[in-house]
N, C-alpha and C. Protein backbone atom coordinates (compact mmCIF):
# COMPACT_ATOMS: atom_id res chain seq x y z
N UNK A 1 87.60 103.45 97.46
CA UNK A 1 88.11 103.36 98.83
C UNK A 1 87.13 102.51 99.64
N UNK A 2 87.75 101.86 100.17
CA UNK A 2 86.86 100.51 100.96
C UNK A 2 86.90 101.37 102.61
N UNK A 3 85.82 101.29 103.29
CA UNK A 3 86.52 101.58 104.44
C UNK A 3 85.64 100.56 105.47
N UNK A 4 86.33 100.62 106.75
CA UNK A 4 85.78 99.94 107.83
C UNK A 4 85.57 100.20 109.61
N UNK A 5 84.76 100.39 110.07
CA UNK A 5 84.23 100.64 111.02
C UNK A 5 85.03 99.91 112.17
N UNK A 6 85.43 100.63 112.99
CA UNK A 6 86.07 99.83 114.28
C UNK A 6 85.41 100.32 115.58
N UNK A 7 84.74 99.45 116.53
CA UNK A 7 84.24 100.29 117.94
C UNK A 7 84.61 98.98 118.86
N UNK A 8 84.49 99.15 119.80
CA UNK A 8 84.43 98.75 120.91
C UNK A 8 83.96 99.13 122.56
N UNK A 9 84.16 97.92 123.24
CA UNK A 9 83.94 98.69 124.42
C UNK A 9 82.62 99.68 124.75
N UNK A 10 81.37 99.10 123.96
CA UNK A 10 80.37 100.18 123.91
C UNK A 10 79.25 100.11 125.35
N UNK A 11 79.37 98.93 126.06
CA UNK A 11 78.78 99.34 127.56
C UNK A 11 77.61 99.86 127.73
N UNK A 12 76.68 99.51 126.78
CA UNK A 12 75.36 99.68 127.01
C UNK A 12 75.13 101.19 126.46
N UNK A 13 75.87 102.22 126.31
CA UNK A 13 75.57 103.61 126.11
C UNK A 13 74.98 103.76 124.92
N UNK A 14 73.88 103.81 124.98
CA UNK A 14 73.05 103.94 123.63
C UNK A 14 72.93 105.30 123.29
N UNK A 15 72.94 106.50 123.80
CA UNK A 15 73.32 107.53 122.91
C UNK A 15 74.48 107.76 121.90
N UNK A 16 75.75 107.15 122.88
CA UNK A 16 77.06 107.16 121.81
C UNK A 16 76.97 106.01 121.09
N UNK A 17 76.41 105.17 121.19
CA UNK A 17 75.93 103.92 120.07
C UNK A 17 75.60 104.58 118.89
N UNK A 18 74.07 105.39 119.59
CA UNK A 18 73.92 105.76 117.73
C UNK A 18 74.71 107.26 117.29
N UNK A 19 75.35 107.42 117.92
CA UNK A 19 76.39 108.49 117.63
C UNK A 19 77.35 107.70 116.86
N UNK A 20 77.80 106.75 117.00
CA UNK A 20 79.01 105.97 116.21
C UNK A 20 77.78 105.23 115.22
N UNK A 21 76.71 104.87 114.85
CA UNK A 21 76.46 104.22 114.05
C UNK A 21 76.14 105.45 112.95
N UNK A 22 75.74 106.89 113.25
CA UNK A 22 75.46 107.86 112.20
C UNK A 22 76.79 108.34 112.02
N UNK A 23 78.01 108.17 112.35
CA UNK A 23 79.31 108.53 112.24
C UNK A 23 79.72 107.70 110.76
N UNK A 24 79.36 106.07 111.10
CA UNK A 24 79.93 105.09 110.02
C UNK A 24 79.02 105.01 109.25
N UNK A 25 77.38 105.85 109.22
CA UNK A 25 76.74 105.34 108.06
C UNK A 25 77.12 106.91 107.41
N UNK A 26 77.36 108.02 107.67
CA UNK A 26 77.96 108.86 107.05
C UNK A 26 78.79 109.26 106.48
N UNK A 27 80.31 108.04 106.92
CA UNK A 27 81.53 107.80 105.98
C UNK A 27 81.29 106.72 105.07
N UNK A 28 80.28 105.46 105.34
CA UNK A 28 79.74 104.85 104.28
C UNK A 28 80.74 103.58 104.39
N UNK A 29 81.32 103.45 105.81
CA UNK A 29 81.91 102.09 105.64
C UNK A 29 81.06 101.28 104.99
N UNK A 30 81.95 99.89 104.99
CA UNK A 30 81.44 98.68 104.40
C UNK A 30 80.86 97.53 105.40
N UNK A 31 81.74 97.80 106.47
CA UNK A 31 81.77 96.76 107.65
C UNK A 31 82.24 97.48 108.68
N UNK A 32 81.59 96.84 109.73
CA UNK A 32 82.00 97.51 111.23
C UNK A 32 82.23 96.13 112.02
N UNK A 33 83.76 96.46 112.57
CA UNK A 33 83.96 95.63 113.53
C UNK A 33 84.15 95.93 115.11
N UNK A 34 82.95 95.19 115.41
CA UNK A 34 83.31 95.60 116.83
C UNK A 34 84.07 93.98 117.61
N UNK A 35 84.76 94.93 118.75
CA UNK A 35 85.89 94.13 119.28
C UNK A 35 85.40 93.84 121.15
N UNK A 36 84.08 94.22 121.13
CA UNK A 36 83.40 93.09 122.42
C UNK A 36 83.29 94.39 123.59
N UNK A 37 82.33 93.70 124.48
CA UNK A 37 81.92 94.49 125.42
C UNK A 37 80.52 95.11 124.80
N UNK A 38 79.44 94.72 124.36
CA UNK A 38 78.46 95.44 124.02
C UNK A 38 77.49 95.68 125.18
N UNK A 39 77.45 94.26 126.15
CA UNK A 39 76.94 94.14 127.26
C UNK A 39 75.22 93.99 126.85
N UNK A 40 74.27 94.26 126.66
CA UNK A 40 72.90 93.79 126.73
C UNK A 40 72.34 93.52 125.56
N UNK A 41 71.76 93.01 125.15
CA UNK A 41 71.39 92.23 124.15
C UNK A 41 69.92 93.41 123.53
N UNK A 42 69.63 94.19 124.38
CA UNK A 42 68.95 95.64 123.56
C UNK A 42 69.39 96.68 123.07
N UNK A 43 70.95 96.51 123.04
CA UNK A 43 71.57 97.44 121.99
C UNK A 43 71.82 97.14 120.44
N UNK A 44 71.20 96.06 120.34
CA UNK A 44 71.40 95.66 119.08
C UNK A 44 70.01 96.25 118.23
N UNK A 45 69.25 97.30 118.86
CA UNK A 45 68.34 97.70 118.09
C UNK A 45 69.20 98.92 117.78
N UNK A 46 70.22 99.78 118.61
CA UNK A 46 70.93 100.79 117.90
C UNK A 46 71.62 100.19 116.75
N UNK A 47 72.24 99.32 116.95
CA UNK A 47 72.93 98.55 115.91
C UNK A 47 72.03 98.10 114.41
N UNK A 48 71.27 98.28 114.25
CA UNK A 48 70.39 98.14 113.44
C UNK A 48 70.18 99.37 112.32
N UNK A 49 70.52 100.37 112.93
CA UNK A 49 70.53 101.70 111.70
C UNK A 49 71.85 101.63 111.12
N UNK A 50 72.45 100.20 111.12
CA UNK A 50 73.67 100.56 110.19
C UNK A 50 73.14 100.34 108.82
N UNK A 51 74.01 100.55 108.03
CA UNK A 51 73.84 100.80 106.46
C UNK A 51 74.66 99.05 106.14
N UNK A 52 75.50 98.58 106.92
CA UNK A 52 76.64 97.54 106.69
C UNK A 52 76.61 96.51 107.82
N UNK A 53 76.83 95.60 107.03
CA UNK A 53 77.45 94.55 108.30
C UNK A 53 78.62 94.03 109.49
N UNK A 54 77.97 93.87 110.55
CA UNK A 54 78.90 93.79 111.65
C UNK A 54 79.29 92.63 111.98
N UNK A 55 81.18 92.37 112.30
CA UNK A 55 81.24 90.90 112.67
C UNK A 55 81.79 91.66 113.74
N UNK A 56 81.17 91.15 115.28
CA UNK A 56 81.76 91.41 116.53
C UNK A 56 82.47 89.82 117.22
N UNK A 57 83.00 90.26 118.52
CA UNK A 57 83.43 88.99 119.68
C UNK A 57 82.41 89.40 120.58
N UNK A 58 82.56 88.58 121.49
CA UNK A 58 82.20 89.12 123.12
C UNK A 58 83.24 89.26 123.67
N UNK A 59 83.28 90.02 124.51
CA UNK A 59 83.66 90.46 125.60
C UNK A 59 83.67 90.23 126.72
N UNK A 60 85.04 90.04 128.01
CA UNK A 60 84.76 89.33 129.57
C UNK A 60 83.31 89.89 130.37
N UNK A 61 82.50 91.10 129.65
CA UNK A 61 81.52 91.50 130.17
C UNK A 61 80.21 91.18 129.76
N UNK A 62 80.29 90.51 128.60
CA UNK A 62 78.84 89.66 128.07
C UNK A 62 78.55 88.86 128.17
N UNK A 63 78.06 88.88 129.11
CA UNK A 63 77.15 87.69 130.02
C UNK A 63 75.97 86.80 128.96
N UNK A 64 75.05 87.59 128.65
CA UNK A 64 74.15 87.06 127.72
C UNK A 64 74.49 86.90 126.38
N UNK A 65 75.47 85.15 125.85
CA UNK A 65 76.05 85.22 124.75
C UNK A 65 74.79 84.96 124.29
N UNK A 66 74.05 83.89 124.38
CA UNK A 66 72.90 83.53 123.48
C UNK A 66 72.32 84.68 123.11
N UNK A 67 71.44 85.58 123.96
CA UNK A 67 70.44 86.48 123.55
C UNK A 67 71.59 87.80 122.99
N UNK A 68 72.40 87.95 122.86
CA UNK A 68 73.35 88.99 121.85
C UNK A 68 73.21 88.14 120.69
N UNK A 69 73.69 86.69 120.66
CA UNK A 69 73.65 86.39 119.42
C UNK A 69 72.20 86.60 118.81
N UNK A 70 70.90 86.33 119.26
CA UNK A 70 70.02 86.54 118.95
C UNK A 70 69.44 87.93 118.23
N UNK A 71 69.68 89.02 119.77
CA UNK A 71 69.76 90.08 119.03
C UNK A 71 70.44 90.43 118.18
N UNK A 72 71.50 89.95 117.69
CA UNK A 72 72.11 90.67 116.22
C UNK A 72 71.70 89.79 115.26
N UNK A 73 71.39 89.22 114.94
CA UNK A 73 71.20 88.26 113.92
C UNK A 73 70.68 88.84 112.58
N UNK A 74 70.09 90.07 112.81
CA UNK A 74 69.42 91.10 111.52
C UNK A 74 70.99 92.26 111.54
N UNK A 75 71.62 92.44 112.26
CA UNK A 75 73.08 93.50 112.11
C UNK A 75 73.74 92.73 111.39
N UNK A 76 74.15 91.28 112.11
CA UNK A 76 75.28 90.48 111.78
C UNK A 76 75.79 89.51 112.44
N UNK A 77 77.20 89.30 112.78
CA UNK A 77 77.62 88.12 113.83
C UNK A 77 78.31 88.61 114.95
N UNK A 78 78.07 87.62 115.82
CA UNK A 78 79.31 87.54 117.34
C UNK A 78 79.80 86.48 117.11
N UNK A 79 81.34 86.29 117.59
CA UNK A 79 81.62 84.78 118.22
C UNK A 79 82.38 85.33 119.12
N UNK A 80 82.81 84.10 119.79
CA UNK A 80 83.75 83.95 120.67
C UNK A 80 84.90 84.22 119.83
N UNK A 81 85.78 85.46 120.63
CA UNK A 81 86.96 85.38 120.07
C UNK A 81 87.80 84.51 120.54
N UNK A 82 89.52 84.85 120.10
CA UNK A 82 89.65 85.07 118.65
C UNK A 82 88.83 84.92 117.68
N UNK A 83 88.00 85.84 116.35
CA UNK A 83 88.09 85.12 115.68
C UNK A 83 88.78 86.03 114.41
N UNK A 84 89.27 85.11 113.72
CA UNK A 84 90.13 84.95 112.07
C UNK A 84 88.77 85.28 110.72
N UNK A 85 89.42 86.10 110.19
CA UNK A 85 88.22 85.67 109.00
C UNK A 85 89.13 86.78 107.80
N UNK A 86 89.23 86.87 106.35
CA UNK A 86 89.66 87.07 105.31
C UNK A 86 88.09 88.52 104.54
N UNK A 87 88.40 89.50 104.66
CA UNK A 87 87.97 90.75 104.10
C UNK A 87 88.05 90.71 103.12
N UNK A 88 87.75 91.04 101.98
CA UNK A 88 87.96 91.98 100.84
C UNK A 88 89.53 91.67 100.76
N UNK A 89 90.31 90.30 100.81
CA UNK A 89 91.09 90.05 100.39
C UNK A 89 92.18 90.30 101.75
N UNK A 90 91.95 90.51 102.66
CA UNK A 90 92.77 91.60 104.14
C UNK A 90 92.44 90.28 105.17
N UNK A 91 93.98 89.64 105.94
CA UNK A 91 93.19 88.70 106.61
C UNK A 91 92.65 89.50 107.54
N UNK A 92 92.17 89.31 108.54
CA UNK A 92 91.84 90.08 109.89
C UNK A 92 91.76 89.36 111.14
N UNK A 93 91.95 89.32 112.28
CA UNK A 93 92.27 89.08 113.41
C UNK A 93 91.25 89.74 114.65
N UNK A 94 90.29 89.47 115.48
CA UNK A 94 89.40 90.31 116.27
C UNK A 94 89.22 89.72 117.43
N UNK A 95 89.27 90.08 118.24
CA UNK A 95 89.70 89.57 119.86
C UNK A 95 89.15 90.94 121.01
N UNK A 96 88.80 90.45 121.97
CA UNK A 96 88.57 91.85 122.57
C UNK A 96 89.73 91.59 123.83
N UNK A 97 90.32 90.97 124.63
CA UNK A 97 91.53 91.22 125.44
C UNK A 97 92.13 90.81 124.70
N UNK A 98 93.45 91.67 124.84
CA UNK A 98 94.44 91.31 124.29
C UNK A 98 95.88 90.47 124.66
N UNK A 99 95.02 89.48 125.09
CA UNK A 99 95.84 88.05 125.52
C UNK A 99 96.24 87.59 123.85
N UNK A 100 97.67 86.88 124.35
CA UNK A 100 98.07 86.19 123.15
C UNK A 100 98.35 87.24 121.87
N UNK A 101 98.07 88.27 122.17
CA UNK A 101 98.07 89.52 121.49
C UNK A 101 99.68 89.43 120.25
N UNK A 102 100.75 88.96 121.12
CA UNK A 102 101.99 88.85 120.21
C UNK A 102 101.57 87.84 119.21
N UNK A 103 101.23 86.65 120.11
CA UNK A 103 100.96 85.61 118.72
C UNK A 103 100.49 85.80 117.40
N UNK A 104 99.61 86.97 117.28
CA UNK A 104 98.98 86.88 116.80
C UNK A 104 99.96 88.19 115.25
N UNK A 105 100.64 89.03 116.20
CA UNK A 105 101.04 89.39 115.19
C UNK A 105 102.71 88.49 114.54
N UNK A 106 102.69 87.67 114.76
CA UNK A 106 103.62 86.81 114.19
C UNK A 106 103.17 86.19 113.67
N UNK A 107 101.91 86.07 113.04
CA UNK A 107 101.51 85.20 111.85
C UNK A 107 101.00 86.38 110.58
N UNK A 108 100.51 85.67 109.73
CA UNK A 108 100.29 86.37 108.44
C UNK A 108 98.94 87.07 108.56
N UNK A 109 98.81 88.41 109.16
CA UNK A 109 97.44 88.65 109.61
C UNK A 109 97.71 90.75 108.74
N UNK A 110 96.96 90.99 108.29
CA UNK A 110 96.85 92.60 107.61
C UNK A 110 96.19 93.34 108.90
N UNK A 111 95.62 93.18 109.41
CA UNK A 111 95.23 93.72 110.66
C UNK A 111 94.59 92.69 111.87
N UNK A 112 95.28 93.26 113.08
CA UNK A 112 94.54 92.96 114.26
C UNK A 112 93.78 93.68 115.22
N UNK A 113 92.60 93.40 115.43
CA UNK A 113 91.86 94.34 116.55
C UNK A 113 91.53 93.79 117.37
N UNK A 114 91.66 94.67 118.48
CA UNK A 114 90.73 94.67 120.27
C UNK A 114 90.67 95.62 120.77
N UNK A 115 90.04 95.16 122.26
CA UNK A 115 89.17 96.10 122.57
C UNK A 115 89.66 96.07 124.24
N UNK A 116 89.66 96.15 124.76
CA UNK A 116 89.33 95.38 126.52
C UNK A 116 89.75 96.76 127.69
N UNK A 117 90.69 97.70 127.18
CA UNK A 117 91.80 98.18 128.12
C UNK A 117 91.25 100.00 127.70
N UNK A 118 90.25 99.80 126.90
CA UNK A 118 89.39 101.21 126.55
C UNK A 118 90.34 101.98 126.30
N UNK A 119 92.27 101.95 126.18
CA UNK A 119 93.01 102.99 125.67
C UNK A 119 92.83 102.72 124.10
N UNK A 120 92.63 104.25 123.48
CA UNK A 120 93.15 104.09 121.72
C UNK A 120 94.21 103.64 121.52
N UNK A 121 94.59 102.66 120.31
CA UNK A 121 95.95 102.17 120.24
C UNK A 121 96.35 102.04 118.55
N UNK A 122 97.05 102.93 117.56
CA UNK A 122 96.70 102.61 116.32
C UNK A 122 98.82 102.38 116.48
N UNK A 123 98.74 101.00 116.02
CA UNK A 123 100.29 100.92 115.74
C UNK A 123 101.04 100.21 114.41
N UNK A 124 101.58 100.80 113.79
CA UNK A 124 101.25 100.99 111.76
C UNK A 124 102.50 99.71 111.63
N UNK A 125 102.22 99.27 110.81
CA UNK A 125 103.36 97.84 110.00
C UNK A 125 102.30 97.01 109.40
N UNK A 126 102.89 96.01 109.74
CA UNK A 126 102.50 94.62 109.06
C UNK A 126 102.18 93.71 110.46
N UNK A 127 101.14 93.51 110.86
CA UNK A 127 100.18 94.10 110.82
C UNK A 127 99.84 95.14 111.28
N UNK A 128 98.73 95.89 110.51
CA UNK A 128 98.44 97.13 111.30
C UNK A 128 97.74 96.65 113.11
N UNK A 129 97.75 97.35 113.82
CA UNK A 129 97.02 97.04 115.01
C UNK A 129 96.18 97.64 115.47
N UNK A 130 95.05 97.99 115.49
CA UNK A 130 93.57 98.79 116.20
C UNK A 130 93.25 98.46 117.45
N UNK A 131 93.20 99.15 118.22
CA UNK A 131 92.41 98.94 119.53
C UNK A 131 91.77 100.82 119.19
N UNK A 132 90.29 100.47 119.32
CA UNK A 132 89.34 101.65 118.92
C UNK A 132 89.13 102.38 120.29
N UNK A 133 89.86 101.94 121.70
CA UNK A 133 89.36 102.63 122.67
C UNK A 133 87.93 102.49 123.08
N UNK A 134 87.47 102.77 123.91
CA UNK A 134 86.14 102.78 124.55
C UNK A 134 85.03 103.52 124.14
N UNK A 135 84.02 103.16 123.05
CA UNK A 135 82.87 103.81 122.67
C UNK A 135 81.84 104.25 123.65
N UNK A 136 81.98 103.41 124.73
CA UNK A 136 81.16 103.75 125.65
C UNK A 136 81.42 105.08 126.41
N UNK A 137 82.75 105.69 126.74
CA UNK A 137 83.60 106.61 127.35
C UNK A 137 83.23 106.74 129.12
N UNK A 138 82.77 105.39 129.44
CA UNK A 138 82.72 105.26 131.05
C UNK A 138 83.39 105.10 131.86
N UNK A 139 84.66 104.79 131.08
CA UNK A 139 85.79 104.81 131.88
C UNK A 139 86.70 106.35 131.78
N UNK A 140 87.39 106.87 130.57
CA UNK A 140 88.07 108.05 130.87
C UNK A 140 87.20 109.50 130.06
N UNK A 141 85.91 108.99 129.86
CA UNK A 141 85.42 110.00 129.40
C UNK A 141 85.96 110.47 127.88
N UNK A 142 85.72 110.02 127.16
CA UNK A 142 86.56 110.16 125.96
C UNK A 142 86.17 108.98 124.77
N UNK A 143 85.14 109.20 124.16
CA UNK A 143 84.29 108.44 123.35
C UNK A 143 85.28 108.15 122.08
N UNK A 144 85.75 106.80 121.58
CA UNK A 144 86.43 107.06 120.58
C UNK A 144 85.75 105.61 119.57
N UNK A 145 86.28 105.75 117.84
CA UNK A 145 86.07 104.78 117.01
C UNK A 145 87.11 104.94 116.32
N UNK A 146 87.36 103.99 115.31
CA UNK A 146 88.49 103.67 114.17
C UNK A 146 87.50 104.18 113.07
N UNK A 147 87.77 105.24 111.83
CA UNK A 147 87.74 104.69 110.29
C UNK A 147 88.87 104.20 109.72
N UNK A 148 88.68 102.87 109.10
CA UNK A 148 89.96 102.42 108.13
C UNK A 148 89.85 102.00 107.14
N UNK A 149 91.08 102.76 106.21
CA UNK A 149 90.59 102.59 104.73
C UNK A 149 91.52 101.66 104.25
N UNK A 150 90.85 100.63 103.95
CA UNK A 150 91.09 99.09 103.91
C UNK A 150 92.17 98.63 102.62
N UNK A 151 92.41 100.27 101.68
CA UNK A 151 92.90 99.84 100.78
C UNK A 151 94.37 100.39 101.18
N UNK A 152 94.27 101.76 101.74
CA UNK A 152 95.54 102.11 101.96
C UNK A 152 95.98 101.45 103.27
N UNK A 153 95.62 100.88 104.18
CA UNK A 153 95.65 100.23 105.69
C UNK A 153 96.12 101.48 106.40
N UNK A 154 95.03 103.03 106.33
CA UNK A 154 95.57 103.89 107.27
C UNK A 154 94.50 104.33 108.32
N UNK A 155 94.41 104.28 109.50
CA UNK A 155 93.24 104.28 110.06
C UNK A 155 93.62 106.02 111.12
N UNK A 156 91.78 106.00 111.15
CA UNK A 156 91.58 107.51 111.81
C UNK A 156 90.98 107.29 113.10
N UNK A 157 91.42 107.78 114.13
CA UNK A 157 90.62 107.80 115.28
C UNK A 157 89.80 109.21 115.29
N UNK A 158 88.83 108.49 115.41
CA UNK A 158 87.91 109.93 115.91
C UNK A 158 86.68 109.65 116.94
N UNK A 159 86.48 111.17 117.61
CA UNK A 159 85.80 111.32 118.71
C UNK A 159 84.14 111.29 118.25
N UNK A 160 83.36 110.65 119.27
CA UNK A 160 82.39 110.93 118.81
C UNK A 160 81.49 111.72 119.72
């Protein structure tokens, strides 16, 4: 079983940071995708007790693209979303607003994720769709992440 890490929306909260990073090094994902909004470029030392690698976006709230990219560079990557990239055989799709959001599932994509609107959103087909809700929980109080198991494409929300 392959699985994969979904967060978003994490807003600087470094307690629930490493609350979601001992969450995914305890199910033993493979990869964690985060879908933007990390906001300071010193959370990437929570990000650092992962066990796996992270491909994130930024987010309309990350101001400091350079020094995020910097700081992750020992986790993993940011870009500017969209971006596209091919898993373990799974295309994937990662964006943090979900502009253009239809487009995207009208092409040949196994999953799409974002982030922006901090509601959980798991909606099952072809493609599956993730929005992990707000890790940070500064908006409705309600800390959430994705596990997804990459082989069956069934994903878990859970609280952290």
């Amino acid at each position: 079983m392959s699985l994969v890490g979904i967060i978003s929306d994490t807003h600087d909260n470094r307690p629930l940071i490493r609350k979601a990073v001992e969450l995914f090094n305890k199910r033993e994902v493979k990869l964690v995708l985060h879908a933007g909004d990390f906001i300071a470029p010193f959370v990437a030392k929570d990000f650092e007790a992962l066990r796996c690698p992270l491909v994130g976006v930024f987010g309309n709230n990350d101001g400091e693209v350079e020094g995020l990219k910097r700081a992750f560079r020992k986790v993993g990557e940011i870009h500017r979303g969209p971006h596209s990239f091919t898993y373990e055989g799974r295309r994937i799709a990662l964006m943090h607003e979900p502009k253009g959001l239809e487009e995207f599932l009208r092409r040949e994509y196994d999953l799409v994720v974002y982030g922006h609107t901090h509601e959980p959103e798991v909606r099952e087909g072809r493609p599956l769709v993730v929005n992990p809700g707000e890790a940070g929980g500064w908006l409705h109080g309600r800390s959430t992440v994705v596990v997804l198991d990459l082989d069956g494409m069934k994903a878990e929300l859970l609280e952290i």
